[in-house]
N, C-alpha and C. Protein backbone atom coordinates (compact mmCIF):
# COMPACT_ATOMS: atom_id res chain seq x y z
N UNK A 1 0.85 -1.17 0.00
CA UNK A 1 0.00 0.00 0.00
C UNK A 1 0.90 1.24 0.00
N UNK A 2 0.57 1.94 -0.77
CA UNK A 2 1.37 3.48 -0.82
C UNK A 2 0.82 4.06 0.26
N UNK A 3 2.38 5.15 0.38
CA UNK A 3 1.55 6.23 1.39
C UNK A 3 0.57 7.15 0.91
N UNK A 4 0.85 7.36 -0.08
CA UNK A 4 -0.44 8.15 -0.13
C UNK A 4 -1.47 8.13 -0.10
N UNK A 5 -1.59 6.16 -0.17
CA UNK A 5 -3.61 5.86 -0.10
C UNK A 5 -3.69 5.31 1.26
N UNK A 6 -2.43 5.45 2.10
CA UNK A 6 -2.65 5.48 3.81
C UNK A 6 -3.07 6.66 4.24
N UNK A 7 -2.69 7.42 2.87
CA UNK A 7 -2.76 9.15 3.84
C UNK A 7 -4.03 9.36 3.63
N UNK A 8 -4.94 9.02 2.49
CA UNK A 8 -6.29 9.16 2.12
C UNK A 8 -7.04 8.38 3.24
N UNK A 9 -6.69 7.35 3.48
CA UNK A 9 -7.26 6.68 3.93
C UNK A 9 -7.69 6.97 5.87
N UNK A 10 -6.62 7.88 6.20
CA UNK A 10 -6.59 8.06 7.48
C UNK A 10 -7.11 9.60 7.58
N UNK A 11 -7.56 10.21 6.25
CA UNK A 11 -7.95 11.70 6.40
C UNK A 11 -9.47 11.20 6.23
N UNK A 12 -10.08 10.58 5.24
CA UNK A 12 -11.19 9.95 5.11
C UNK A 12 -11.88 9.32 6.60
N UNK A 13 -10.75 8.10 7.53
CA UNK A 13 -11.09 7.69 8.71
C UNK A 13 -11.54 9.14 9.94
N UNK A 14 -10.69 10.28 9.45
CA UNK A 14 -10.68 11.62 10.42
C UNK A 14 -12.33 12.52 10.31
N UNK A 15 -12.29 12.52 8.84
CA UNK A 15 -13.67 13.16 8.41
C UNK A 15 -14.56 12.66 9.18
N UNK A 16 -14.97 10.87 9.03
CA UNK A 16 -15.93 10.43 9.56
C UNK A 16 -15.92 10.21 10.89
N UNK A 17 -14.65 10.39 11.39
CA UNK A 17 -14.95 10.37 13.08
C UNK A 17 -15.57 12.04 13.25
N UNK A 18 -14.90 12.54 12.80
CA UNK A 18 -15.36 14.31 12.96
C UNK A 18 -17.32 14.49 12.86
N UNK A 19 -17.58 13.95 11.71
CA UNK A 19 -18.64 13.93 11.29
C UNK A 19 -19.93 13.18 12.46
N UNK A 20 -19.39 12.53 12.53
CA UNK A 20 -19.94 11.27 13.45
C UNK A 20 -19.87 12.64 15.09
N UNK A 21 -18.78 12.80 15.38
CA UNK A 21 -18.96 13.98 16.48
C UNK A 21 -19.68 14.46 16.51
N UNK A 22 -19.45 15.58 15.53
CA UNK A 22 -20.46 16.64 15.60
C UNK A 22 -22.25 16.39 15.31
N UNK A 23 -22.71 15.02 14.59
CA UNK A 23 -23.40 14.66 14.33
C UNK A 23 -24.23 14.70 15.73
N UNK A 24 -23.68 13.37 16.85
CA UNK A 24 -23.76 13.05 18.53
C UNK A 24 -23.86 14.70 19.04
N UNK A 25 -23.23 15.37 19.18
CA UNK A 25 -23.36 16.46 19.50
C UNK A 25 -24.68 17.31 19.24
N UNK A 26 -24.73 17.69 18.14
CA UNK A 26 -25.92 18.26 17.79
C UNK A 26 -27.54 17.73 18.57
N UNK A 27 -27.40 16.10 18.34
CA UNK A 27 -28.72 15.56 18.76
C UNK A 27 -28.48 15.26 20.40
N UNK A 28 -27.48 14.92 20.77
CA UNK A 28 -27.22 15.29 22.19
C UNK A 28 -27.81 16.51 23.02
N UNK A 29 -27.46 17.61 22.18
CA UNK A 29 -28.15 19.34 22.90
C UNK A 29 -29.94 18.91 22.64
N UNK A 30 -29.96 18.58 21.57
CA UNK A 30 -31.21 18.90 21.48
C UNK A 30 -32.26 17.73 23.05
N UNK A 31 -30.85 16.80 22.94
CA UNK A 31 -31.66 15.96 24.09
C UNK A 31 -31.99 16.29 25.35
N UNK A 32 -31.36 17.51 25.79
CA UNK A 32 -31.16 18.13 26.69
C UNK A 32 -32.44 19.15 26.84
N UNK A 33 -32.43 19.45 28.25
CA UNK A 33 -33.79 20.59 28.61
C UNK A 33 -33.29 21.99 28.55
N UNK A 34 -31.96 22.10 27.61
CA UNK A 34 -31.34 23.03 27.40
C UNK A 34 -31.49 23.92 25.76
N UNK A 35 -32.16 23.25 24.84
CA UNK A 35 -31.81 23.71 23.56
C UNK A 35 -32.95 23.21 22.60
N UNK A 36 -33.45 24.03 22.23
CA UNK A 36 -34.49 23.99 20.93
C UNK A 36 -33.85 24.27 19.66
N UNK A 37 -34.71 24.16 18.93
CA UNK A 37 -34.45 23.95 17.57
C UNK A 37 -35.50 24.97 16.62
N UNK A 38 -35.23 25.73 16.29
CA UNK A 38 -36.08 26.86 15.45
C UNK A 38 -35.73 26.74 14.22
N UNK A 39 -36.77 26.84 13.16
CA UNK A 39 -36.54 26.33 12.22
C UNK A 39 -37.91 27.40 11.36
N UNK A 40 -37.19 27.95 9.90
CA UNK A 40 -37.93 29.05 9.27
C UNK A 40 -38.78 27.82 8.35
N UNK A 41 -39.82 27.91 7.93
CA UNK A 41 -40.45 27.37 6.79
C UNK A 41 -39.76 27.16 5.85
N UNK A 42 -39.62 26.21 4.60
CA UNK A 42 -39.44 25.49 3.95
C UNK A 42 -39.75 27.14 2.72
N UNK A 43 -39.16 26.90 1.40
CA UNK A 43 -39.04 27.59 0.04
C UNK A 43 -40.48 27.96 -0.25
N UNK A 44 -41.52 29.21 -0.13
CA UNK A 44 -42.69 29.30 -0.61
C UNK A 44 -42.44 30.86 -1.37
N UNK A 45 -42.28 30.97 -2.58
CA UNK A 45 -42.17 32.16 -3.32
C UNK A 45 -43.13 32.56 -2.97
N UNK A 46 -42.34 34.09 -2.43
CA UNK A 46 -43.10 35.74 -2.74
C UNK A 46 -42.75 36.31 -1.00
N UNK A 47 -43.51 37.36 -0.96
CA UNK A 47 -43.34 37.81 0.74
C UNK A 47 -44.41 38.05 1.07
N UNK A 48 -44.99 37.59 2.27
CA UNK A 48 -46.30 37.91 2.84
C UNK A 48 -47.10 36.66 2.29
N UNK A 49 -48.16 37.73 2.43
CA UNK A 49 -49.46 36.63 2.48
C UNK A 49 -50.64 37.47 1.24
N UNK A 50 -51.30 36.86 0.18
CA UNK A 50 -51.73 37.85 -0.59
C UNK A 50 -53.35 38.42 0.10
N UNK A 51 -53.37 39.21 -0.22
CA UNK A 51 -54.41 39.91 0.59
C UNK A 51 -56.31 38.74 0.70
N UNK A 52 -56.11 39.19 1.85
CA UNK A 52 -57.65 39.00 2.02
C UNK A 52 -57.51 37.32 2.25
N UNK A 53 -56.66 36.52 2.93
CA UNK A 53 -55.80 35.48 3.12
C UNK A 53 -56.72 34.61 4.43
N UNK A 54 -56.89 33.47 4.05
CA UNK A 54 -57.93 32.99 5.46
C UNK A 54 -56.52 32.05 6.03
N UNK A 55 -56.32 31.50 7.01
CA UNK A 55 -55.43 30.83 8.28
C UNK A 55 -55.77 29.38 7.96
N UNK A 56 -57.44 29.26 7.70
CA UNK A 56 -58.39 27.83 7.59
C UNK A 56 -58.45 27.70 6.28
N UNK A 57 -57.71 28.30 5.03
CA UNK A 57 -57.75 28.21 3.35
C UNK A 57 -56.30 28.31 3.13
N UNK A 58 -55.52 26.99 2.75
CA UNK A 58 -54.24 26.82 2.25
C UNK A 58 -54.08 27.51 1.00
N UNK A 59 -55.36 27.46 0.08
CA UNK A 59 -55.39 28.04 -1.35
C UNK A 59 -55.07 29.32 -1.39
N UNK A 60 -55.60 29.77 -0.30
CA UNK A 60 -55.48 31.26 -0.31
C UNK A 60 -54.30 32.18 0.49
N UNK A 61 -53.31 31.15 0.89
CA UNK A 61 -51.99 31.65 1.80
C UNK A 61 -50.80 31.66 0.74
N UNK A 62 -49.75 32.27 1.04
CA UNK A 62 -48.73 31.79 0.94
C UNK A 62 -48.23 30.85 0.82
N UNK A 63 -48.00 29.13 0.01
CA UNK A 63 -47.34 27.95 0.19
C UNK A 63 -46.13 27.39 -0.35
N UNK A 64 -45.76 26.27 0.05
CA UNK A 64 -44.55 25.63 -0.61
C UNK A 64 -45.07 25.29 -1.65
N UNK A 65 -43.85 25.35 -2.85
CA UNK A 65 -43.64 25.28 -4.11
C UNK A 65 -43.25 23.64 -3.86
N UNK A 66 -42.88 22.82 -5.10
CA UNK A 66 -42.61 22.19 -5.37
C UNK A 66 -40.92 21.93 -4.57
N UNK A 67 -39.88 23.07 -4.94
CA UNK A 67 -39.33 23.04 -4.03
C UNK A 67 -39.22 22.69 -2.61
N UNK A 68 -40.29 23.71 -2.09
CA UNK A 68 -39.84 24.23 -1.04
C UNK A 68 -40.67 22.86 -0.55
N UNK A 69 -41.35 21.48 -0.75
CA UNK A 69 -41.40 20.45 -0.71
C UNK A 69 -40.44 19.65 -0.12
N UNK A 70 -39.76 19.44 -1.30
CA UNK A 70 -38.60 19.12 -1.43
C UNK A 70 -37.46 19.35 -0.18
N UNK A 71 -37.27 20.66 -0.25
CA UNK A 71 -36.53 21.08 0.82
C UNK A 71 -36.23 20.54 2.02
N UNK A 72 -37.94 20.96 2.28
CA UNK A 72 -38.38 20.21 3.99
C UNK A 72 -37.97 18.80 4.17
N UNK A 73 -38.41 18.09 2.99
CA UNK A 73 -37.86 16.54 3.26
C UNK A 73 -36.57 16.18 3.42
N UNK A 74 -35.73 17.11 2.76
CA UNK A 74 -34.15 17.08 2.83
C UNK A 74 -33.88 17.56 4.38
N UNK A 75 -34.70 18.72 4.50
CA UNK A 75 -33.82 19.15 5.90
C UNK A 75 -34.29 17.60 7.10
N UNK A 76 -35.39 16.86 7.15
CA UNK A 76 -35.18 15.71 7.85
C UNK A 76 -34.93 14.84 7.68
N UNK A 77 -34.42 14.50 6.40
CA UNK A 77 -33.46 13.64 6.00
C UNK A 77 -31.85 13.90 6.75
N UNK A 78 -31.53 15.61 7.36
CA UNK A 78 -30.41 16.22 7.52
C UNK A 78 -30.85 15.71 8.86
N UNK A 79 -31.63 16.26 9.11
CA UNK A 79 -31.57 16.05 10.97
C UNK A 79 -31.61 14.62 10.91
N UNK A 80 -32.12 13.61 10.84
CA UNK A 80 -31.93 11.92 10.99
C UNK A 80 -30.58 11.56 11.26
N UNK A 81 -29.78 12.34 9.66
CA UNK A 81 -28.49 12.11 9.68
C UNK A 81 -27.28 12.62 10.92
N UNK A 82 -27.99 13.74 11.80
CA UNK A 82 -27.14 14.40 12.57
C UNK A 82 -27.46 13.51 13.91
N UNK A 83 -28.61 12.46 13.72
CA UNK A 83 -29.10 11.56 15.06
C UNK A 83 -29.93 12.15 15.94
N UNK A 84 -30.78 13.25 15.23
CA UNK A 84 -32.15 13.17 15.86
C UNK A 84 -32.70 12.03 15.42
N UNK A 85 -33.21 10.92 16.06
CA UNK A 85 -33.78 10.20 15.81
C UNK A 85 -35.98 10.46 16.40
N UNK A 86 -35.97 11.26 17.23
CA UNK A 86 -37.20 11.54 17.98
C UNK A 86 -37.23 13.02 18.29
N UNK A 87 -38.24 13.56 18.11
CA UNK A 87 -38.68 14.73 17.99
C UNK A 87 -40.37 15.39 18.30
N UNK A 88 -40.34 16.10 19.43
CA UNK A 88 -41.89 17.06 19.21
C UNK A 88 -41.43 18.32 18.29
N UNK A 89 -42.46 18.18 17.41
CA UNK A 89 -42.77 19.30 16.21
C UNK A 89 -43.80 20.10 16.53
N UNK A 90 -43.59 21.46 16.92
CA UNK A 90 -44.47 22.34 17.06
C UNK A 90 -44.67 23.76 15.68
N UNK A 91 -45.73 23.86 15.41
CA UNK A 91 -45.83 24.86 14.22
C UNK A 91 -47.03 26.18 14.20
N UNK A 92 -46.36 26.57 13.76
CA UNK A 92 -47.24 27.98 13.39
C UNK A 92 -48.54 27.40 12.31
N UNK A 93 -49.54 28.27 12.66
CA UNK A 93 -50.73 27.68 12.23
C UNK A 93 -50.73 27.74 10.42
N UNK A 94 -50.01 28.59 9.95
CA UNK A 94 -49.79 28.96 8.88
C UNK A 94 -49.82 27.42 8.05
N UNK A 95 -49.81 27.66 6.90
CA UNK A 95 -49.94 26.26 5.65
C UNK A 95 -48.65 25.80 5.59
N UNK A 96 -47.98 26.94 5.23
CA UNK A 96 -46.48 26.77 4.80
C UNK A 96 -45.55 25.99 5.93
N UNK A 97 -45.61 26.62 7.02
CA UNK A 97 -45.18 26.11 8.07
C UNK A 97 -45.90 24.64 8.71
N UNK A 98 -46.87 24.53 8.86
CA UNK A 98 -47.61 22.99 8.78
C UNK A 98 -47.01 21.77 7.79
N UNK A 99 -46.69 22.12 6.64
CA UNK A 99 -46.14 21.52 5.40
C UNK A 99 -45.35 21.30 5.85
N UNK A 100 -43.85 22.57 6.07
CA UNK A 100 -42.68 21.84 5.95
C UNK A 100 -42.89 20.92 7.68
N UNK A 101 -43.26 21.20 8.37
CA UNK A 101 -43.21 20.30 9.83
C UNK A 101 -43.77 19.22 9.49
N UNK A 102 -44.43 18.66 8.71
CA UNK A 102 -45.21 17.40 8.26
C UNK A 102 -44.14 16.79 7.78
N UNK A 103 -43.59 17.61 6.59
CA UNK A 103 -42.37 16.85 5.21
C UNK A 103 -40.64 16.51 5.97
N UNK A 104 -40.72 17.30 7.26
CA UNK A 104 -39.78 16.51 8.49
C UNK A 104 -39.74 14.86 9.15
N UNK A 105 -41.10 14.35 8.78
CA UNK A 105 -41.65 13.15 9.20
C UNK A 105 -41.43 12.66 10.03
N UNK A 106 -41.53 13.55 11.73
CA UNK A 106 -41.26 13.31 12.99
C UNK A 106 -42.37 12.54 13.84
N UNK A 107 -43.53 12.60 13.12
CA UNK A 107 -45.08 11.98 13.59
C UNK A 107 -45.77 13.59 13.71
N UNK A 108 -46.59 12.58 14.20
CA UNK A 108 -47.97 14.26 14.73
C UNK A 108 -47.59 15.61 14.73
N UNK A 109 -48.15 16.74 14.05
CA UNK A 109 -47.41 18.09 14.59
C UNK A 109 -48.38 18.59 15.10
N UNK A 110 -47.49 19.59 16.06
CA UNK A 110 -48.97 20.50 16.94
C UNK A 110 -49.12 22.05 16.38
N UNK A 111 -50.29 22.41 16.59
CA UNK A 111 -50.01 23.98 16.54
C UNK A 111 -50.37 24.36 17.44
N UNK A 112 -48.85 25.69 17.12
CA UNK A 112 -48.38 26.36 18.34
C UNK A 112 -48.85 27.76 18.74
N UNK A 113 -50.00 28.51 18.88
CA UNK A 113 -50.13 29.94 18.95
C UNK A 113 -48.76 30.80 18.98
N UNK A 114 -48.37 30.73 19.35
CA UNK A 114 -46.82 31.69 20.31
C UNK A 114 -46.36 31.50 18.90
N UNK A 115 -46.17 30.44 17.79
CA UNK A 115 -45.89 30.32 16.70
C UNK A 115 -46.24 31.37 15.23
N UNK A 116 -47.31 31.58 15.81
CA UNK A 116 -48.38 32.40 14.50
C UNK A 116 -47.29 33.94 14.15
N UNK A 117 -47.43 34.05 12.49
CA UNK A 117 -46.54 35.15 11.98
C UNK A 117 -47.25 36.37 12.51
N UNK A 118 -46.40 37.05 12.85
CA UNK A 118 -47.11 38.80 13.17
C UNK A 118 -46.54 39.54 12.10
N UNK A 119 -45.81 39.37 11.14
CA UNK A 119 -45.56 39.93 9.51
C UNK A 119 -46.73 41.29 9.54
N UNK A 120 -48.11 41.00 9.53
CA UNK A 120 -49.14 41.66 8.99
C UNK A 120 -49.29 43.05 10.66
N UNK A 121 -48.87 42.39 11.40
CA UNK A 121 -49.38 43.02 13.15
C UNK A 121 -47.88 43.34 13.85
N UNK A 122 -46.80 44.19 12.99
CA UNK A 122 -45.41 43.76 13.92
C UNK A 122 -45.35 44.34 15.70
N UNK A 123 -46.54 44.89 15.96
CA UNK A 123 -46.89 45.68 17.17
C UNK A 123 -46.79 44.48 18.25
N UNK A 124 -47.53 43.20 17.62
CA UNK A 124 -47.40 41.92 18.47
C UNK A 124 -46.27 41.10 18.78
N UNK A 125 -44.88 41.78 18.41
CA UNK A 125 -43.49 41.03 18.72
C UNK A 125 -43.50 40.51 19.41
N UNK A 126 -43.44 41.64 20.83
CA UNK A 126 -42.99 41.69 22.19
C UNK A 126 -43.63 40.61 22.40
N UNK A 127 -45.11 40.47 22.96
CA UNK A 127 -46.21 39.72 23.41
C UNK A 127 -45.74 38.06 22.72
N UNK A 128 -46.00 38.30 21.04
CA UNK A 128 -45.42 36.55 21.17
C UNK A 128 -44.65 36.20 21.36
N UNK A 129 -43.45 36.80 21.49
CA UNK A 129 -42.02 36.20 21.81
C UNK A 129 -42.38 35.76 23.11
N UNK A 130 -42.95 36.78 24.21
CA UNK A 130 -42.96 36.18 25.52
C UNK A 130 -43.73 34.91 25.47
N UNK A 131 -44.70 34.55 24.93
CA UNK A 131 -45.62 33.62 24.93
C UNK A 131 -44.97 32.49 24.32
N UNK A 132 -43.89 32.88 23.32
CA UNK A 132 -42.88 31.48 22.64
C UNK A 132 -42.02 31.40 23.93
N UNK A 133 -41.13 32.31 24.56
CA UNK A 133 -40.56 32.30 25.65
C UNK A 133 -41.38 31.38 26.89
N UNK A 134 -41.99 31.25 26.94
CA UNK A 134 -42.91 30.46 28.04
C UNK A 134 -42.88 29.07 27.68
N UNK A 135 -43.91 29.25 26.80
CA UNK A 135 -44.20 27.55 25.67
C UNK A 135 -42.43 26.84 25.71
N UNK A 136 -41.56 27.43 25.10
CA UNK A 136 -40.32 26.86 25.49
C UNK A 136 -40.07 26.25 26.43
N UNK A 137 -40.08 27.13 27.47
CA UNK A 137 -39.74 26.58 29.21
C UNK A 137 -40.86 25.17 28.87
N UNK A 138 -42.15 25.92 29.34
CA UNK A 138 -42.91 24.59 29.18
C UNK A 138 -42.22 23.21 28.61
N UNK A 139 -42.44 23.15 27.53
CA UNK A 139 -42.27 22.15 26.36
C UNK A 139 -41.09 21.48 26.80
N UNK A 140 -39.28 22.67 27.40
CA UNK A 140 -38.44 21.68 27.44
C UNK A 140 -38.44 20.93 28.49
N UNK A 141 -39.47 21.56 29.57
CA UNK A 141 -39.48 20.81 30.92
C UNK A 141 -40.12 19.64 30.61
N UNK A 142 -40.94 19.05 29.85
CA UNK A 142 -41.68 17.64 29.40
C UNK A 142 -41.33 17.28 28.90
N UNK A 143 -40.46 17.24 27.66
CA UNK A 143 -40.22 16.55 26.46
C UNK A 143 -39.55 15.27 26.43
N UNK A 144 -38.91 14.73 27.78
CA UNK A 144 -38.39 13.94 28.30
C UNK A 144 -36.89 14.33 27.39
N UNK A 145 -36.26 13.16 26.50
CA UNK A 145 -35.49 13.07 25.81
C UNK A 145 -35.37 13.58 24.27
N UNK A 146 -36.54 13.97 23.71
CA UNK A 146 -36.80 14.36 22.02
C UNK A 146 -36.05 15.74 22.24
N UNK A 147 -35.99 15.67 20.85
CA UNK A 147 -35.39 17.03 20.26
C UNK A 147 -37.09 17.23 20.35
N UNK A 148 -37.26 19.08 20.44
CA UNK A 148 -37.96 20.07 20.32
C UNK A 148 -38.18 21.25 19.43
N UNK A 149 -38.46 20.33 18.12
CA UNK A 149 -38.34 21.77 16.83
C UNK A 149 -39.83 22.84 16.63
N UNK A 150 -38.99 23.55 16.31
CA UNK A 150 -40.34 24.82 16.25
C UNK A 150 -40.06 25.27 14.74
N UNK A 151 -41.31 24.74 14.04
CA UNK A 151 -41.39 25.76 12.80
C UNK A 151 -42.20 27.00 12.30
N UNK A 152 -41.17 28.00 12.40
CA UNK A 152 -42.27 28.99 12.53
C UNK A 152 -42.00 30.12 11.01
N UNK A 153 -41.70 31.48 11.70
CA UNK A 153 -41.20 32.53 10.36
C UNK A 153 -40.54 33.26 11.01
N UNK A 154 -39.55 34.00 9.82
CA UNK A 154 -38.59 34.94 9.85
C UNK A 154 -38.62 35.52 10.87
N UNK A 155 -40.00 36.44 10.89
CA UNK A 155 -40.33 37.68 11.88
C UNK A 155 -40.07 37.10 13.17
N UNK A 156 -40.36 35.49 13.74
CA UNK A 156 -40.59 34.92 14.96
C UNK A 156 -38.85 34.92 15.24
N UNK A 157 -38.13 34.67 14.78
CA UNK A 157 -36.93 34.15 14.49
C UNK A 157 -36.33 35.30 14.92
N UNK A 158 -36.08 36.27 14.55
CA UNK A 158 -35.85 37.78 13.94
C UNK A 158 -35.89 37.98 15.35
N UNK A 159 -37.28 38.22 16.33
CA UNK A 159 -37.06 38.47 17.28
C UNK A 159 -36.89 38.19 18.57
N UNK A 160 -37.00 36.44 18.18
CA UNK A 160 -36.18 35.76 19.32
C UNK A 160 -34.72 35.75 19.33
N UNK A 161 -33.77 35.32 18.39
CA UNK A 161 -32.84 35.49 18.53
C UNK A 161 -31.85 37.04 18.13
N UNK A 162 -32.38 38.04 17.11
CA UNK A 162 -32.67 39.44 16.80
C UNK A 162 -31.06 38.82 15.35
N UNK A 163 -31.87 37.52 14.49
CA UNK A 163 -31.40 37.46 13.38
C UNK A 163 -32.33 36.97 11.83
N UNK A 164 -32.17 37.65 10.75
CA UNK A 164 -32.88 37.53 9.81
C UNK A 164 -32.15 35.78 9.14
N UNK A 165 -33.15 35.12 8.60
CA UNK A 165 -32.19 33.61 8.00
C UNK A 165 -33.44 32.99 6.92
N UNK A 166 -32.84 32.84 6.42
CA UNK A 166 -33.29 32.15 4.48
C UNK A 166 -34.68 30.99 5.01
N UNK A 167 -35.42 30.58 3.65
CA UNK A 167 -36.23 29.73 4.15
C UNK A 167 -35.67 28.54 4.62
N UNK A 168 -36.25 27.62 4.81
CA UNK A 168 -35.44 26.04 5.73
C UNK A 168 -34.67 26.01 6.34
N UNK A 169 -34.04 27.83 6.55
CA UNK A 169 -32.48 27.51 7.64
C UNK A 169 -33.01 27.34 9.18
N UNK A 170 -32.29 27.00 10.16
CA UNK A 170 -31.99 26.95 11.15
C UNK A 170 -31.20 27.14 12.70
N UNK A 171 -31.82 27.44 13.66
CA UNK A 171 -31.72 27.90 14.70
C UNK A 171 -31.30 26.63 15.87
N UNK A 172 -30.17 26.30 16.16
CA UNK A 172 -29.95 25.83 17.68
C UNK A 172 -29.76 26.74 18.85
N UNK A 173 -30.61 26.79 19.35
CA UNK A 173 -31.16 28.23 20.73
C UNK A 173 -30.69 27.52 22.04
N UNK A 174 -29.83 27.30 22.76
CA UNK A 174 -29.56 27.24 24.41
C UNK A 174 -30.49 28.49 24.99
N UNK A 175 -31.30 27.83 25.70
CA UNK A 175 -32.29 28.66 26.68
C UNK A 175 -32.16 28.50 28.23
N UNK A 176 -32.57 29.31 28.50
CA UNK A 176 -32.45 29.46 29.94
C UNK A 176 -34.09 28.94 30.64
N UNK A 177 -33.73 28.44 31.46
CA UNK A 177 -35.17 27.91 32.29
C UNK A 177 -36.73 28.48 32.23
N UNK A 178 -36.35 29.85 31.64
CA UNK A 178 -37.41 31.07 31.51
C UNK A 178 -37.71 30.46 29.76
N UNK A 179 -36.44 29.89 29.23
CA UNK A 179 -36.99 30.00 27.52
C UNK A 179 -36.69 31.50 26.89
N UNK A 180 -35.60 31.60 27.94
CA UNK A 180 -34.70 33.07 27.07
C UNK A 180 -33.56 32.20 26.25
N UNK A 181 -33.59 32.94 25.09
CA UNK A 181 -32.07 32.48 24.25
C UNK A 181 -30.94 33.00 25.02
N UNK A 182 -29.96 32.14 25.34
CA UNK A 182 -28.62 32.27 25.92
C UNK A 182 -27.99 32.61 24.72
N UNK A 183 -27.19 31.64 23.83
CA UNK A 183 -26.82 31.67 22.72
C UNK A 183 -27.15 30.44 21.47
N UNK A 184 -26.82 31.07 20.72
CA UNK A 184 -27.07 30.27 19.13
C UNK A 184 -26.30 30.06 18.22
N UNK A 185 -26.41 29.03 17.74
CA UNK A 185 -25.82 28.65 16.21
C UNK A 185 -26.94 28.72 15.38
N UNK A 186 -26.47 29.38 13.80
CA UNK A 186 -27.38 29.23 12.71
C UNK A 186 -26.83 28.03 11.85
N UNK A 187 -28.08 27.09 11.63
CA UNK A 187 -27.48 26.17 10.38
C UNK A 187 -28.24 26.59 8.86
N UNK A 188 -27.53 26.79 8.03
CA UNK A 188 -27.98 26.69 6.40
C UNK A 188 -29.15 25.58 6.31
N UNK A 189 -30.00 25.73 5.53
CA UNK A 189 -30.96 24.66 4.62
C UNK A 189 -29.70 23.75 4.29
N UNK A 190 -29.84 22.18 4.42
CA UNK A 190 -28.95 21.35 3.91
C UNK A 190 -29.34 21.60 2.07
């Protein structure tokens, strides 16, 4: 054997121990009563919602494209791979956001009020953040061992952690017992 396909061979062995780490890691926090998982909706072209928009009429919201389908299934195809294996899925009542939390295929999703976009009402920040701030605490105090993802929108995102992030990207939030963000990592849409 050459060295050089020892040397491949032991940078290749390095990757996948690395990989494999950080993989344990990731689903480790989430196992914890320490760290949620925020997560923007899945690819639905345009901004907003087109006027005169019902909550109880998918036809008439904002939705995922074909893409943004797609997407969602990839991003839990991503989390599986990082060893979430179990998960509560909580969502904003919205279509878009229901979709991609479905196309995650964690089982049942709930909806979450504290979830719902204030895009149209930004006067209501303060108020839902506190009310996501709560539901947090709540949620991580029960969840036993699951990861705890929240799919919600930008605006929710924006002012829990006070950062703007693409559709399907992602939020790992360390919270404090209250369900205040300590600190965060952003992950890209896989």
């Amino acid at each position: 054997m050459s060295i050089n396909r020892l040397l491949q061979g032991f940078v290749a062995l390095l990757v996948l121990c690395h990989t494999n780490t950080f993989a344990s890691e990731f689903a480790d926090k989430l196992q914890t009563g320490h760290y949620v998982l925020l997560m923007r909706h899945a690819y639905a072209p345009g901004v907003g919602d087109p006027p005169g928009y019902s909550l109880d009429k998918c036809d008439t919201q904002r939705v995922l494209n074909h893409e943004g389908i797609q997407q969602a299934a990839r991003i839990g195809d991503w989390l599986r791979a990082q060893g979430v294996s179990s998960a509560i899925v909580l969502s904003s009542i919205w279509c878009r956001c229901q979709k991609t939390a479905e196309e995650l295929k964690y089982g049942p999703v709930q909806i979450e009020p504290a979830l719902a976009s204030f895009f149209d009402e930004p006067l209501k920040a303060k108020k839902l953040n506190q009310q996501l701030q709560q539901r947090i605490a709540n949620a991580l105090a029960n969840k036993k061992n699951q990861a705890l993802i929240l799919v919600t929108h930008h605006v929710n995102i924006r002012e829990f952690v006070g950062k703007d992030i693409g559709s399907g990207d992602m939020i790992l939030a360390q919270v404090n017992a209250k369900g205040q963000m300590i600190s965060f990592r952003h992950y890209p849409s896989p």
